[in-house]
C-alpha atoms as a PDB file:
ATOM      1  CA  UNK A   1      31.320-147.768 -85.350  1.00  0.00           C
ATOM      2  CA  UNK A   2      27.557-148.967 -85.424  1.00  0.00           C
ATOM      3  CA  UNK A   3      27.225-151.389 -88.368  1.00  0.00           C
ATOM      4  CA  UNK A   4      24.962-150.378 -91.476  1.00  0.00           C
ATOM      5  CA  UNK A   5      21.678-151.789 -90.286  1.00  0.00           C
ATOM      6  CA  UNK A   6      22.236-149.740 -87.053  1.00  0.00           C
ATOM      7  CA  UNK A   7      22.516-146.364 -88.780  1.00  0.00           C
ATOM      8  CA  UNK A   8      19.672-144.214 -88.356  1.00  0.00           C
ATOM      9  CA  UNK A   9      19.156-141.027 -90.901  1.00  0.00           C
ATOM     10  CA  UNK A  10      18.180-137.199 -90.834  1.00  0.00           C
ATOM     11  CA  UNK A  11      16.013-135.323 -93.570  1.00  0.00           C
ATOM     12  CA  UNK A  12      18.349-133.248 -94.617  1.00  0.00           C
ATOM     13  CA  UNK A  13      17.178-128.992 -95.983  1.00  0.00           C
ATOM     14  CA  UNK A  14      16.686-130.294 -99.316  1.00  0.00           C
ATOM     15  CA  UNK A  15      14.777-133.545 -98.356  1.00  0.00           C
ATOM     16  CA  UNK A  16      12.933-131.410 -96.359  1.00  0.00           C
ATOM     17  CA  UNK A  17      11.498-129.119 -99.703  1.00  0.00           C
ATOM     18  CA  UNK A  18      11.561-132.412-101.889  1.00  0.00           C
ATOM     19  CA  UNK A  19       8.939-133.696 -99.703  1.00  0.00           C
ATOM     20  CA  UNK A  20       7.336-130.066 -99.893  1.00  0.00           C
ATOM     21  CA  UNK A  21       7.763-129.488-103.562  1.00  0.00           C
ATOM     22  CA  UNK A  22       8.195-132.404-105.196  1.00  0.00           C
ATOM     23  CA  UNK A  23      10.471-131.071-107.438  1.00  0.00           C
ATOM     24  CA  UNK A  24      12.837-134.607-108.115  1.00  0.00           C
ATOM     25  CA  UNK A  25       9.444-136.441-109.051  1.00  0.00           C
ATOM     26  CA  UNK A  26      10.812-139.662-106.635  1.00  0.00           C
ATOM     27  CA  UNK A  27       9.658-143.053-107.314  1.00  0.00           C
ATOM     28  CA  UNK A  28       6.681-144.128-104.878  1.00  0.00           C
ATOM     29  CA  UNK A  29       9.540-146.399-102.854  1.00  0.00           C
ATOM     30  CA  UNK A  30      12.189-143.874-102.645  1.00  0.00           C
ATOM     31  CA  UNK A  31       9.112-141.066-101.662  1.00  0.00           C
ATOM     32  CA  UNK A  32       7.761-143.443 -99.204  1.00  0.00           C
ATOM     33  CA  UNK A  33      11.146-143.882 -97.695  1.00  0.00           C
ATOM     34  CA  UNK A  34      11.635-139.922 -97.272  1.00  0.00           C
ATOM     35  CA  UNK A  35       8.638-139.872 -95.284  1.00  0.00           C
ATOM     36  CA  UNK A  36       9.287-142.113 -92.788  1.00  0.00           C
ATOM     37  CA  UNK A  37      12.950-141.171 -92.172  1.00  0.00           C
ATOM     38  CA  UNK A  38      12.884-139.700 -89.281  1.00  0.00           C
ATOM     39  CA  UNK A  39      16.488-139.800 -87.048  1.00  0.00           C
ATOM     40  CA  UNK A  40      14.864-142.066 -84.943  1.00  0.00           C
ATOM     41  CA  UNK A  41      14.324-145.260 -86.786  1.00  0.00           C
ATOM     42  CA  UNK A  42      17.286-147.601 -87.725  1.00  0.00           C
ATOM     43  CA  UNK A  43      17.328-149.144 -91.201  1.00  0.00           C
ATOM     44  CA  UNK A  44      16.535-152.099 -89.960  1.00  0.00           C
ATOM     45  CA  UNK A  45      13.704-151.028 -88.408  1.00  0.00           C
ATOM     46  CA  UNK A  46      12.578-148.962 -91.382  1.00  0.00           C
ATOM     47  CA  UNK A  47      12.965-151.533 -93.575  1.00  0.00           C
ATOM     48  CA  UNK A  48      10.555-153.799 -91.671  1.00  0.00           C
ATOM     49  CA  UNK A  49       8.283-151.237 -92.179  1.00  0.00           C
ATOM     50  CA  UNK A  50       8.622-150.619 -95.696  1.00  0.00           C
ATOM     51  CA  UNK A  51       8.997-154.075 -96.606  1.00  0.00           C
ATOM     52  CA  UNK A  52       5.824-154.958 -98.447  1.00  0.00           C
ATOM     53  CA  UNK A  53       6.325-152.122-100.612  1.00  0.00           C
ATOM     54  CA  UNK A  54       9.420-153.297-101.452  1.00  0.00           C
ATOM     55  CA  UNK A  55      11.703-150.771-100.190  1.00  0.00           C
ATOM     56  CA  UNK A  56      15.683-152.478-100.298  1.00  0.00           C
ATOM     57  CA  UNK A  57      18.690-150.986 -98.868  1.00  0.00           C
ATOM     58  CA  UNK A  58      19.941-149.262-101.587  1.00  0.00           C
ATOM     59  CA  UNK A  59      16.748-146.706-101.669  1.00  0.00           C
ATOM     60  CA  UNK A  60      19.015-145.326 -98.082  1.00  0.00           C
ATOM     61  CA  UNK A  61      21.885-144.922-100.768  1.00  0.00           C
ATOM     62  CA  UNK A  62      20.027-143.584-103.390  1.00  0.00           C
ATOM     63  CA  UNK A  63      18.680-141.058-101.116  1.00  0.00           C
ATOM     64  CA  UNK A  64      21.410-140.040 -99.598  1.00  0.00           C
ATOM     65  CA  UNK A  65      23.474-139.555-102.857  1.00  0.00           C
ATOM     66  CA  UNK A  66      20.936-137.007-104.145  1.00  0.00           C
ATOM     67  CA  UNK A  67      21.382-135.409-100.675  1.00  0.00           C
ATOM     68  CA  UNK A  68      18.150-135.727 -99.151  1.00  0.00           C
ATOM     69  CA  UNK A  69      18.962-137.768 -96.138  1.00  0.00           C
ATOM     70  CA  UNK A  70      22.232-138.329 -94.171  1.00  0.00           C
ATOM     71  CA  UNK A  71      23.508-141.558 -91.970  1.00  0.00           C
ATOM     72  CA  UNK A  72      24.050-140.839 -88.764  1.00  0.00           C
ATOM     73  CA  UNK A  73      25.018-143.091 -85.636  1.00  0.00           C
ATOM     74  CA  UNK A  74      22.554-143.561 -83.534  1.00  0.00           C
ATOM     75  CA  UNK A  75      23.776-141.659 -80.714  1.00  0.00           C
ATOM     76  CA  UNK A  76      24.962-138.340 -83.486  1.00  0.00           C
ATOM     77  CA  UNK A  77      20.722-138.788 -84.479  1.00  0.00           C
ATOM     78  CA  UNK A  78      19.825-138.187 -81.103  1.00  0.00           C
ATOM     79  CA  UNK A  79      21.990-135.104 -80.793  1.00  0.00           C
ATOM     80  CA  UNK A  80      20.774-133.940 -83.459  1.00  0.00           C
ATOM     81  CA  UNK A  81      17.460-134.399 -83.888  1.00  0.00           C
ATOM     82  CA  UNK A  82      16.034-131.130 -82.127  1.00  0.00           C
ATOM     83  CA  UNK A  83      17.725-129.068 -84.318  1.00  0.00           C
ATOM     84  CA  UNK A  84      16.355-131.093 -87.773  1.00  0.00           C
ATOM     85  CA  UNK A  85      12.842-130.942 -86.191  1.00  0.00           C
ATOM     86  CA  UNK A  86      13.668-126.875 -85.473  1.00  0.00           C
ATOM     87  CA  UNK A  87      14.856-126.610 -89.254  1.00  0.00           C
ATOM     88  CA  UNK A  88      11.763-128.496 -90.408  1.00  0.00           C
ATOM     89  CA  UNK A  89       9.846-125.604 -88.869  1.00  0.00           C
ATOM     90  CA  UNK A  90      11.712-123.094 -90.436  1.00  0.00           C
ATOM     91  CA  UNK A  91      11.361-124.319 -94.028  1.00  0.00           C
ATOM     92  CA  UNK A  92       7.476-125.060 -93.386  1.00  0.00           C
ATOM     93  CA  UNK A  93       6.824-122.168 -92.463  1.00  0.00           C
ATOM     94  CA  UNK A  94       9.561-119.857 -94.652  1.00  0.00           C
ATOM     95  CA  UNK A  95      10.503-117.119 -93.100  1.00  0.00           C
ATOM     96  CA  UNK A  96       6.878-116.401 -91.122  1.00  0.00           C
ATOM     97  CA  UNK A  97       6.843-115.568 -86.913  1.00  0.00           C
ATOM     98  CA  UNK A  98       8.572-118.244 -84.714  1.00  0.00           C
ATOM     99  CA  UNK A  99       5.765-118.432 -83.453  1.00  0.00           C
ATOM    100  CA  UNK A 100       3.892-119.494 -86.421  1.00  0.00           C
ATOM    101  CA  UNK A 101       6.639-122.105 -87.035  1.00  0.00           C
ATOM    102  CA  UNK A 102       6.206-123.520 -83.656  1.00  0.00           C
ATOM    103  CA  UNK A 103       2.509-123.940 -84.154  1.00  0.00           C
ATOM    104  CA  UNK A 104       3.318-125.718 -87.497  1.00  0.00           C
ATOM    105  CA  UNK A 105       6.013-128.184 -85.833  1.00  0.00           C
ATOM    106  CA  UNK A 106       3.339-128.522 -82.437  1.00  0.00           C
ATOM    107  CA  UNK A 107       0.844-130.014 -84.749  1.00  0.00           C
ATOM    108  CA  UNK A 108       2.971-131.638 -86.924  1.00  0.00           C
ATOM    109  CA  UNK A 109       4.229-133.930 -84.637  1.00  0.00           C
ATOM    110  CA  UNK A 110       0.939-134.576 -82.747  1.00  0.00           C
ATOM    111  CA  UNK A 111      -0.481-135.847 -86.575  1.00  0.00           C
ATOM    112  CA  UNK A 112       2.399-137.770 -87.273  1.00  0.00           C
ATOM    113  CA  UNK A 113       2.301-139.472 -83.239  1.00  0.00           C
ATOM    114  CA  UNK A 114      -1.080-140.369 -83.728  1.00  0.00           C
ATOM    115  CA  UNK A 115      -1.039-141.903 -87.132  1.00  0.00           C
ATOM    116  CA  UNK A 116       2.352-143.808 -85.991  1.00  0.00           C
ATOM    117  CA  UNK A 117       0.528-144.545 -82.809  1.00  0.00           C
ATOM    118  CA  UNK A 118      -3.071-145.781 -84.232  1.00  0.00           C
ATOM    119  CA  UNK A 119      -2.822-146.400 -88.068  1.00  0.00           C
ATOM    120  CA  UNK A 120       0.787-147.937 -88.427  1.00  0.00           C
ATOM    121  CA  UNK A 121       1.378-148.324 -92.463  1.00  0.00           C
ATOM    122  CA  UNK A 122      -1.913-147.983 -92.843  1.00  0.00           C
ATOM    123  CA  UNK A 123      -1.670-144.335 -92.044  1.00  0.00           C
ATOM    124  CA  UNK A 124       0.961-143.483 -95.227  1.00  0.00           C
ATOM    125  CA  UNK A 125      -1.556-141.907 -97.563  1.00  0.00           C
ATOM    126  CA  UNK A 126      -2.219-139.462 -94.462  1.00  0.00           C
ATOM    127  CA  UNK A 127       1.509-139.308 -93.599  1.00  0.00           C
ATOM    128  CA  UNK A 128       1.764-137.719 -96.614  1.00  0.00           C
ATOM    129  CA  UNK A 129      -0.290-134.880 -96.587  1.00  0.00           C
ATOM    130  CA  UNK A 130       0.543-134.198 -92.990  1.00  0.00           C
ATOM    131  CA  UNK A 131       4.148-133.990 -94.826  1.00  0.00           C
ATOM    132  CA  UNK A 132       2.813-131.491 -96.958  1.00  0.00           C
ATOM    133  CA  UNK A 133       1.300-129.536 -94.501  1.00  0.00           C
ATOM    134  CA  UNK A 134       2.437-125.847 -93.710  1.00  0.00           C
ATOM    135  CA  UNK A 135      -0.163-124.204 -91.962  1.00  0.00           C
ATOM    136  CA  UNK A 136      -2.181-124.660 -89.093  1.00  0.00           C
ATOM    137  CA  UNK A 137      -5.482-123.909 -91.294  1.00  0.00           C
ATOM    138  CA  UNK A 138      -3.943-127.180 -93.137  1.00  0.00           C
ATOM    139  CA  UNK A 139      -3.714-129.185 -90.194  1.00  0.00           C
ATOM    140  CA  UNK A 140      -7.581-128.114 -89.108  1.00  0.00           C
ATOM    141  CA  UNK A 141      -8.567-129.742 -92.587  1.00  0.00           C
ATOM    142  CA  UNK A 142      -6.866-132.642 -92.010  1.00  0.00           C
ATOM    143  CA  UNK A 143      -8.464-133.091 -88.536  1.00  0.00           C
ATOM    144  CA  UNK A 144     -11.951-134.993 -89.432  1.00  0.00           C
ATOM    145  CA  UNK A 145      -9.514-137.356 -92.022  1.00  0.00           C
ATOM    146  CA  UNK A 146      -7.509-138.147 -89.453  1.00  0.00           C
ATOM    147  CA  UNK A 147     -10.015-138.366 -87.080  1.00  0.00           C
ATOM    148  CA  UNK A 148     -12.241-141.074 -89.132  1.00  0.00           C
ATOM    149  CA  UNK A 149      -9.287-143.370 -90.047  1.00  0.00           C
ATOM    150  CA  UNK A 150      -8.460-143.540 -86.329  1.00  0.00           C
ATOM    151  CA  UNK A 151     -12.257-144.614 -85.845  1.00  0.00           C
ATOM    152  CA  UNK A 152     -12.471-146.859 -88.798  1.00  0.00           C
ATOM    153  CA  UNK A 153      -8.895-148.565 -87.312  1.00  0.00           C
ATOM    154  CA  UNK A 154      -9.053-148.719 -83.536  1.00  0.00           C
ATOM    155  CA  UNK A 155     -12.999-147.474 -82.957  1.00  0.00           C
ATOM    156  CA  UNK A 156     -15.003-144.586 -82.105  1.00  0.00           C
ATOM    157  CA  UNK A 157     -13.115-144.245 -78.355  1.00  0.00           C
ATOM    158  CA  UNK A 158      -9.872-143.573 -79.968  1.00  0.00           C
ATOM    159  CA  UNK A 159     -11.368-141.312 -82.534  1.00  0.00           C
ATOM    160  CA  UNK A 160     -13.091-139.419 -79.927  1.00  0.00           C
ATOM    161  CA  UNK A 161      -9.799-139.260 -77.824  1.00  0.00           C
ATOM    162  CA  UNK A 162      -8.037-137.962 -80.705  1.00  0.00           C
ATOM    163  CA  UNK A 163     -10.381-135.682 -82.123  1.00  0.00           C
ATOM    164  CA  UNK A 164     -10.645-134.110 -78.131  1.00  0.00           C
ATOM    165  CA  UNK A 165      -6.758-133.903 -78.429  1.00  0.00           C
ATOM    166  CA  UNK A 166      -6.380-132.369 -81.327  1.00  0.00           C
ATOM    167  CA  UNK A 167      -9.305-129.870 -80.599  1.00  0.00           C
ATOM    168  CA  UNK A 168      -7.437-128.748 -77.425  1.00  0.00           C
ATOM    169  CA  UNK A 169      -4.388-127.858 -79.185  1.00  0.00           C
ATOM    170  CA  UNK A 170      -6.324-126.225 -82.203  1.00  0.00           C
ATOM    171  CA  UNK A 171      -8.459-124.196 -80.001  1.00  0.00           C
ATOM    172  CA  UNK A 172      -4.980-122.575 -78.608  1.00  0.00           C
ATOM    173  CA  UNK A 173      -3.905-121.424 -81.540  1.00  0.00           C
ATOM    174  CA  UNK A 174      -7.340-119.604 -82.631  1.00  0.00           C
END
């Protein structure tokens, strides 16, 4: 068994609609926690991140014990992880054409790669709304946003990049 710092943790259906709905009112570290938690990260490595907002160990426990995450090995994660990304889908999109849910999860994880990938912690406020994001007209207005912090944070190359990116996969689902 993996110690505790080497557990990773799933969103679990109800973290899933507290990050939609907000209905537990979370405090800012225990919200910013939930966002990153993504079956991928370790504690440890979360907790690096979260750090200077002074996120402890106990916010995992917390969490969990109102059911909105669950510890995982590493390797159980990784198994599983498809199938948390699949149900993230469904409850974005409730109940519309698969379709429609795979357009939402597409662009959902293109945001949330390119904020990881070019605005690091910096990128949380826009984390956020991509979190709250359940339509692909939602994801077009957060496009130019997304687009301008990645040129204010790595330059007008990367933004244009991006921007290109982003327009490709947009411009598919017209």
């Amino acid at each position: 068994m993996s110690s505790a710092a080497d557990r990773v943790y799933v969103k679990t259906e109800a973290g899933l609609l507290e990050l939609q709905h907000r209905q537990l009112r979370l405090p800012p570290k225990q919200r910013a926690l939930l966002v990153l938690i993504d079956g991928r990260q370790s504690v440890t490595e979360l907790l690096a991140t979260l750090t200077t907002l002074g996120v402890e160990e106990k916010a995992f426990t917390e969490l969990s014990m109102l059911g909105l995450i669950e510890a995982m090995t590493p390797g159980e994660a990784a198994s599983i992880a498809p199938a948390v990304e699949a149900q993230a889908g469904t409850v974005v999109a409730a109940s519309g054409p698969a379709d429609a849910v795979a357009q939402v999860r597409s662009l959902h994880a293109l945001y949330s790669q390119a904020i990881k990938d070019n605005l690091g912690l910096r990128g949380f406020t826009m984390q956020l709304q991509v979190e709250r994001a359940g339509t692909v007209e939602d994801f077009r207005n957060l496009r130019q946003p997304l687009v301008d912090a990645v040129k204010k944070s790595k330059g007008e190359l990367s933004a244009e990049r991006l921007g290109l990116e982003i327009d490709k996969v947009l411009a598919t689902l017209a």
